[in-house]
C-alpha atoms as a PDB file:
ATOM      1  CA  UNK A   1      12.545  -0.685  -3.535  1.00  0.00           C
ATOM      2  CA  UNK A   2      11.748   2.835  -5.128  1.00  0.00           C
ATOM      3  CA  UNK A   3       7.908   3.409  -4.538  1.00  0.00           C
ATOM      4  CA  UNK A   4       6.729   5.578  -7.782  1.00  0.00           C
ATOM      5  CA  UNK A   5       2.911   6.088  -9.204  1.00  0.00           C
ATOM      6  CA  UNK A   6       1.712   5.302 -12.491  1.00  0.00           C
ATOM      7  CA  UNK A   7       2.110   9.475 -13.355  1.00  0.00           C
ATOM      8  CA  UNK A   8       5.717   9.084 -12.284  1.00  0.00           C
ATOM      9  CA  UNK A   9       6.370   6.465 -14.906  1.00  0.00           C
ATOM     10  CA  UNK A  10       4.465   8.138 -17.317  1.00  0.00           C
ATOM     11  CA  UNK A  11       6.070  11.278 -17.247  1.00  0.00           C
ATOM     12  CA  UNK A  12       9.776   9.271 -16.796  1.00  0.00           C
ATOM     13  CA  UNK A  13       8.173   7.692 -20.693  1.00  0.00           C
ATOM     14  CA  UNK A  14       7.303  11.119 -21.860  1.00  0.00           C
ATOM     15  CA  UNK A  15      10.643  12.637 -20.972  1.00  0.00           C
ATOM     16  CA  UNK A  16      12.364   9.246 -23.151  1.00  0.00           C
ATOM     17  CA  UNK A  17      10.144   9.642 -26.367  1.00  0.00           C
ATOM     18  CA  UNK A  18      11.170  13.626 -25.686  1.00  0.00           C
ATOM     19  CA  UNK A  19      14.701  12.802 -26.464  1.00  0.00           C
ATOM     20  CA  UNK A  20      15.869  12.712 -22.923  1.00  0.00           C
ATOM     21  CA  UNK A  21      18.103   9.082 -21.771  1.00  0.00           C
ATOM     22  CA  UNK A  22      16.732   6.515 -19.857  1.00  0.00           C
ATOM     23  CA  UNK A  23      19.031   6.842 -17.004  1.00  0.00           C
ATOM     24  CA  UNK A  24      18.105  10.846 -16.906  1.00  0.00           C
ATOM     25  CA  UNK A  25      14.263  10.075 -17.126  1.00  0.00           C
ATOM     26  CA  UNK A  26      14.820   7.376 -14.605  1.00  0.00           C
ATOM     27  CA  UNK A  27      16.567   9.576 -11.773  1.00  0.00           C
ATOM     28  CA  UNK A  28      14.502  12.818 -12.012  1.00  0.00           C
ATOM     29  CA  UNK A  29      11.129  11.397 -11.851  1.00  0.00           C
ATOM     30  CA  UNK A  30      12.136   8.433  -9.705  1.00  0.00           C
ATOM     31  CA  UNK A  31      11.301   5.336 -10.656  1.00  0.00           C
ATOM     32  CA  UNK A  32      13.454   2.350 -11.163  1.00  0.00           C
ATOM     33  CA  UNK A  33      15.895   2.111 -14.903  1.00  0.00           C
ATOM     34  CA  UNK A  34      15.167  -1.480 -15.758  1.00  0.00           C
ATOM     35  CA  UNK A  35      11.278  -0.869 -14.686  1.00  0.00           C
ATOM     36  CA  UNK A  36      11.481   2.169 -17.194  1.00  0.00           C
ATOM     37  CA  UNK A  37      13.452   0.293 -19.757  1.00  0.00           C
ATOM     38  CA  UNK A  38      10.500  -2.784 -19.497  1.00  0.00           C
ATOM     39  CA  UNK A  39       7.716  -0.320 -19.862  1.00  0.00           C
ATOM     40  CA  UNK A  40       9.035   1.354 -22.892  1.00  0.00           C
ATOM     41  CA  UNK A  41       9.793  -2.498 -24.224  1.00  0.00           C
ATOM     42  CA  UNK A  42       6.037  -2.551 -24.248  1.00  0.00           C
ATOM     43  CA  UNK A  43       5.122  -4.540 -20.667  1.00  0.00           C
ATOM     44  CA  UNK A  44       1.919  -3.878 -19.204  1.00  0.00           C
ATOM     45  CA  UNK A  45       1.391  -2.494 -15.974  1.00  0.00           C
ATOM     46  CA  UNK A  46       0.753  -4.506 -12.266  1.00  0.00           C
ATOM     47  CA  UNK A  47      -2.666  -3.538 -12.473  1.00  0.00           C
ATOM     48  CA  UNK A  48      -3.503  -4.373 -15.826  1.00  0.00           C
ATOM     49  CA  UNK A  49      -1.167  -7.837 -15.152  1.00  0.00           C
ATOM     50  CA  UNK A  50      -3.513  -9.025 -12.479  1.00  0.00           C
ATOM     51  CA  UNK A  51      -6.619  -7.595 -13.555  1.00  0.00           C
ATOM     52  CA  UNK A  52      -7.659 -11.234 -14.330  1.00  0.00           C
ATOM     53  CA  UNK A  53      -7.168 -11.960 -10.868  1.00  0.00           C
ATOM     54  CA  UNK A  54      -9.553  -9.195  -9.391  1.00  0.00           C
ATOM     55  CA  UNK A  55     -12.900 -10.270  -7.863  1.00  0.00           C
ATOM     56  CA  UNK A  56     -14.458  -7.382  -9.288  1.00  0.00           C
ATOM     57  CA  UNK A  57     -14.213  -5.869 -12.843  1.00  0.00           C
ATOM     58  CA  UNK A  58     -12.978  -2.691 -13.249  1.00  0.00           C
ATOM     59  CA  UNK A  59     -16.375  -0.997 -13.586  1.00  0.00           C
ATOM     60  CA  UNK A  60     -17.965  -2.578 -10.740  1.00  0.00           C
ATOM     61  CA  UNK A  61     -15.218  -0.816  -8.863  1.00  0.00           C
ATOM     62  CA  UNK A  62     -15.725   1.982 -10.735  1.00  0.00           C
ATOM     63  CA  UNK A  63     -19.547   1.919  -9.627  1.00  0.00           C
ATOM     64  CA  UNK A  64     -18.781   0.639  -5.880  1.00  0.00           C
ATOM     65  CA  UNK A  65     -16.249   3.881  -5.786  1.00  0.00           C
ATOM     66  CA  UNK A  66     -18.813   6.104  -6.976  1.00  0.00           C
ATOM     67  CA  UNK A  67     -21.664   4.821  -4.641  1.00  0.00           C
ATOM     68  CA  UNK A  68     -19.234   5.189  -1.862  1.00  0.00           C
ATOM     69  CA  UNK A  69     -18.902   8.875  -2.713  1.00  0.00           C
ATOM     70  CA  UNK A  70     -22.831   9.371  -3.461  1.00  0.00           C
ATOM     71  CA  UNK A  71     -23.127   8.403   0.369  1.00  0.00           C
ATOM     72  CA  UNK A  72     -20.740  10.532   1.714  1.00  0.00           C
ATOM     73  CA  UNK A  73     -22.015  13.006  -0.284  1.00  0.00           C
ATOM     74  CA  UNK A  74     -25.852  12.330   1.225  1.00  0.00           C
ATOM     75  CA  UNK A  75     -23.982  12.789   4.836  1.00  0.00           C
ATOM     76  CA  UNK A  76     -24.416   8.756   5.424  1.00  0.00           C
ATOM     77  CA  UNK A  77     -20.725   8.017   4.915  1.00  0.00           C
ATOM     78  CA  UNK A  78     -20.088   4.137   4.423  1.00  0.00           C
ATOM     79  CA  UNK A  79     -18.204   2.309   6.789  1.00  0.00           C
ATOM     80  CA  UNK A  80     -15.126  -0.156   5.976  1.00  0.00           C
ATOM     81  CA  UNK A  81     -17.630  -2.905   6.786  1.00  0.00           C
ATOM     82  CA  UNK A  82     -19.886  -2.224   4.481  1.00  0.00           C
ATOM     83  CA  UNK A  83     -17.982  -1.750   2.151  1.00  0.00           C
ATOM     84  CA  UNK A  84     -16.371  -4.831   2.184  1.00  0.00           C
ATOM     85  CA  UNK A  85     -19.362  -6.632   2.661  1.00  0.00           C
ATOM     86  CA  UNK A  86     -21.157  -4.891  -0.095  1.00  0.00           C
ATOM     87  CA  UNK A  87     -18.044  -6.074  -2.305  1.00  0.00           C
ATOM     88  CA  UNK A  88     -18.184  -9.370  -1.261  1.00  0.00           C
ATOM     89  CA  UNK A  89     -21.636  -9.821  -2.416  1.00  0.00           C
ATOM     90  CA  UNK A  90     -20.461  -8.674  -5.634  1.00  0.00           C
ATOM     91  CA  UNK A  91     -18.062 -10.942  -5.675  1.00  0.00           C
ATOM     92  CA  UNK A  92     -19.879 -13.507  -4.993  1.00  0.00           C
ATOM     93  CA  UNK A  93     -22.116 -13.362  -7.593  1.00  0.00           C
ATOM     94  CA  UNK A  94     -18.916 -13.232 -10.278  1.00  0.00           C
ATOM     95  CA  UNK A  95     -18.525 -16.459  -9.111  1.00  0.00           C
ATOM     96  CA  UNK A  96     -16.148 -16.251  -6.490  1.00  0.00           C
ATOM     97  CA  UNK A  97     -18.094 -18.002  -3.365  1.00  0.00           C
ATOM     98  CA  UNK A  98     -15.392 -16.921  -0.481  1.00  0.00           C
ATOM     99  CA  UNK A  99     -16.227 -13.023  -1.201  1.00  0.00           C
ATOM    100  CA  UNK A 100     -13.462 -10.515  -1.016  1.00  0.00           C
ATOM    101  CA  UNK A 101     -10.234 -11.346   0.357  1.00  0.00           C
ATOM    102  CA  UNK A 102      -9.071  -9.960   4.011  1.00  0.00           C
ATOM    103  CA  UNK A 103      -6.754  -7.058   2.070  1.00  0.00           C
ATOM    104  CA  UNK A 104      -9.281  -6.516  -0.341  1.00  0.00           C
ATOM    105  CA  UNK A 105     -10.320  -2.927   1.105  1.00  0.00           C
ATOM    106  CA  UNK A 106      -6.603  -1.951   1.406  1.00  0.00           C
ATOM    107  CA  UNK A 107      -5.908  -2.361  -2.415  1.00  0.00           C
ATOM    108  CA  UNK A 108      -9.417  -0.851  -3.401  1.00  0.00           C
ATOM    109  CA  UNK A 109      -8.561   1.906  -1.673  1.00  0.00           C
ATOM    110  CA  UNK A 110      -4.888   2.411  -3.753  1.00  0.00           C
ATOM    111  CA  UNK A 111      -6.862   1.937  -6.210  1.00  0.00           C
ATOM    112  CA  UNK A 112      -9.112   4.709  -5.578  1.00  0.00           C
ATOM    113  CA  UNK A 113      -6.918   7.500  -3.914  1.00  0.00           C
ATOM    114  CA  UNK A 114     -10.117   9.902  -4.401  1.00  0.00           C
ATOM    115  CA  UNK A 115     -12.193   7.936  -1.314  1.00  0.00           C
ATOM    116  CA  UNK A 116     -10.110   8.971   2.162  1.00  0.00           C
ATOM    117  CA  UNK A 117     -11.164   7.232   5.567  1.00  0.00           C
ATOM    118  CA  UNK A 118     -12.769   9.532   8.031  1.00  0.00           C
ATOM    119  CA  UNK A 119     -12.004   9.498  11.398  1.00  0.00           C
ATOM    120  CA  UNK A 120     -15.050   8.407  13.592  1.00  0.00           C
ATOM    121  CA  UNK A 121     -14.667  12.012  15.747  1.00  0.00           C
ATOM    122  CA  UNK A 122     -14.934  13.824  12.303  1.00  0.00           C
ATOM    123  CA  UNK A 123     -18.350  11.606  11.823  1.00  0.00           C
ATOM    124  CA  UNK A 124     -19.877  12.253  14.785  1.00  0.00           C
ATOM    125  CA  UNK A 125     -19.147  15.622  14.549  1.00  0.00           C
ATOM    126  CA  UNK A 126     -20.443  16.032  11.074  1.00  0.00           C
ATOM    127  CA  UNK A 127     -23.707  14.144  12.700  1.00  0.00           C
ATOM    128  CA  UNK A 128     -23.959  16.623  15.240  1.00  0.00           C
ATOM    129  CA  UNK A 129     -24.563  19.398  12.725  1.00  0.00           C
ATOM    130  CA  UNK A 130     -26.654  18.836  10.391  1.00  0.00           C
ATOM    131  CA  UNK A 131     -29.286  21.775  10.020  1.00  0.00           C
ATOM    132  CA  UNK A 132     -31.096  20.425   7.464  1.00  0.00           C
ATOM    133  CA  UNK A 133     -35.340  21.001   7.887  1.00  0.00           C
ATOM    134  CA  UNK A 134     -35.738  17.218   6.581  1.00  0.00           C
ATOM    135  CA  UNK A 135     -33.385  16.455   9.723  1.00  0.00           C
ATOM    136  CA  UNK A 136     -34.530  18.950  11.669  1.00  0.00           C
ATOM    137  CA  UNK A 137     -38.221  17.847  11.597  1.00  0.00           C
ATOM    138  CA  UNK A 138     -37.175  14.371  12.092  1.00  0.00           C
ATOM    139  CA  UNK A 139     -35.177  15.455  15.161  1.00  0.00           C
ATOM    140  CA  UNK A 140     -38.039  16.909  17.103  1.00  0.00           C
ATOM    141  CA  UNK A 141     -40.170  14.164  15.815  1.00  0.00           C
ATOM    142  CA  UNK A 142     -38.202  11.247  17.316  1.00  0.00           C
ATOM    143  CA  UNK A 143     -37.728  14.190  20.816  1.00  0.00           C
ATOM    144  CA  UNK A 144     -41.610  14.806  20.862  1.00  0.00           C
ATOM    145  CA  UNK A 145     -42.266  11.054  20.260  1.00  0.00           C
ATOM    146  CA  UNK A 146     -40.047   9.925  22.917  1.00  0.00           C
ATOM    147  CA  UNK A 147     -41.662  12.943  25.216  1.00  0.00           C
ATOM    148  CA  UNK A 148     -44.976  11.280  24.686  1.00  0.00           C
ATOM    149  CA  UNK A 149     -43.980   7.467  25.432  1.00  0.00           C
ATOM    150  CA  UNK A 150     -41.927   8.837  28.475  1.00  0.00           C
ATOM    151  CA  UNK A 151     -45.066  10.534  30.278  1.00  0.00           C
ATOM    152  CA  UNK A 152     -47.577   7.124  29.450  1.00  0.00           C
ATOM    153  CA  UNK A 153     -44.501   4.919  31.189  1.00  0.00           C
ATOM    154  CA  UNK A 154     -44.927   7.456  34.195  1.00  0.00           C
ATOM    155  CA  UNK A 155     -48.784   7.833  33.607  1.00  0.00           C
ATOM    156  CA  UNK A 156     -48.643   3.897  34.326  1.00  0.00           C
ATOM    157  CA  UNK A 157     -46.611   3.706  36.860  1.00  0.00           C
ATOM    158  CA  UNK A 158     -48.614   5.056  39.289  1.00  0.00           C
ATOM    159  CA  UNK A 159     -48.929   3.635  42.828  1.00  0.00           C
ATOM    160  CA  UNK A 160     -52.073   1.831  42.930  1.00  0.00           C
ATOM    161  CA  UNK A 161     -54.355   3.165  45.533  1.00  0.00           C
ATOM    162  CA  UNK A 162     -55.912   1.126  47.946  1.00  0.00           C
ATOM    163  CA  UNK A 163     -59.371   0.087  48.105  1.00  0.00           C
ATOM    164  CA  UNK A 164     -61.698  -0.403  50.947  1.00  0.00           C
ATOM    165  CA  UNK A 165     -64.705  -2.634  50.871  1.00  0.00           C
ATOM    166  CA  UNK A 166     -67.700  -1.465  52.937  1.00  0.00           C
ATOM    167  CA  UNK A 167     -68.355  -5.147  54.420  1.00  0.00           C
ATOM    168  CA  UNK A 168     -68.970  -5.939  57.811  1.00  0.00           C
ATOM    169  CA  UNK A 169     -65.347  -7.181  58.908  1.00  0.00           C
ATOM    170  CA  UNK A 170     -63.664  -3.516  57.243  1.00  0.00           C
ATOM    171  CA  UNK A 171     -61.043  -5.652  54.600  1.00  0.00           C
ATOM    172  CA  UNK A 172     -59.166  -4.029  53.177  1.00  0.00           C
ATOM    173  CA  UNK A 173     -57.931  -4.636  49.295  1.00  0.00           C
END
């Protein structure tokens, strides 16, 4: 099976109505003759064939995809989990009380080639740097906080000190 994108087909449509054959168009931007021959016929594309099938509409993908970018761009980059959950919930109130389906995420994602996966490494990393003063005065916040809960645990834990009791037998407490 000849895996093409939507541009490829496009373009293979473009080069047709530009005079060129079918077969040509077909081989030099590589998608499939009779696929070609279907889509100038006037049949719709996969994704707008099963868009009745999708959990979510179109623009609450559209909005999911672009609150998954706002994130990353804030430096709190969403996690697959989340994401799916967050979709779920969506999906759930559309009606469909079993949430987003196991493959869900895979789809969304060739649906939205603009949102990559980071590996965790590249995270951490990114963690690891931040400068900003916000972060920065949070930082030695939480290290002057934890400085100051650290020395009343040891301030505590003291050894107790003995106590004598002037009495007549010299007990000791």
């Amino acid at each position: 099976m000849t895996k093409f994108t939507e541009k490829d087909m496009r373009t293979a449509i473009q080069a047709v109505v530009e005079g060129s054959s079918v077969n040509k168009a077909a081989a030099a931007h590589g998608v499939t003759r009779s696929t070609l021959q279907d889509r100038i016929k006037g049949t719709t594309t996969p994704r707008q064939a099963n868009e009745h099938r999708q959990k979510l509409s179109p623009i609450q993908e559209k909005r999911l995809r672009d609150w998954i970018l706002v994130q990353a761009d804030l430096g709190c980059p969403v996690s697959h989990q989340q994401v799916r959950h967050f979709a779920s919930q969506i999906a759930i109130r559309n009606g469909f009380p079993d949430g987003v389906g196991k493959h869900w995420l895979e789809s969304f994602m060739d649906r939205n080639q603009d949102i990559k996966t980071l590996p965790v490494q590249l995270i951490k990393a990114f963690f690891m740097l931040l400068t900003m003063p916000a972060v920065q005065l949070v930082k030695q916040v939480t290290s002057r906080w934890r400085e100051w809960r650290e020395s009343c645990r040891r301030r505590w834990r003291r050894p107790k000190i003995s106590i004598i009791v002037n009495s007549s037998d010299g007990v000791r407490i």
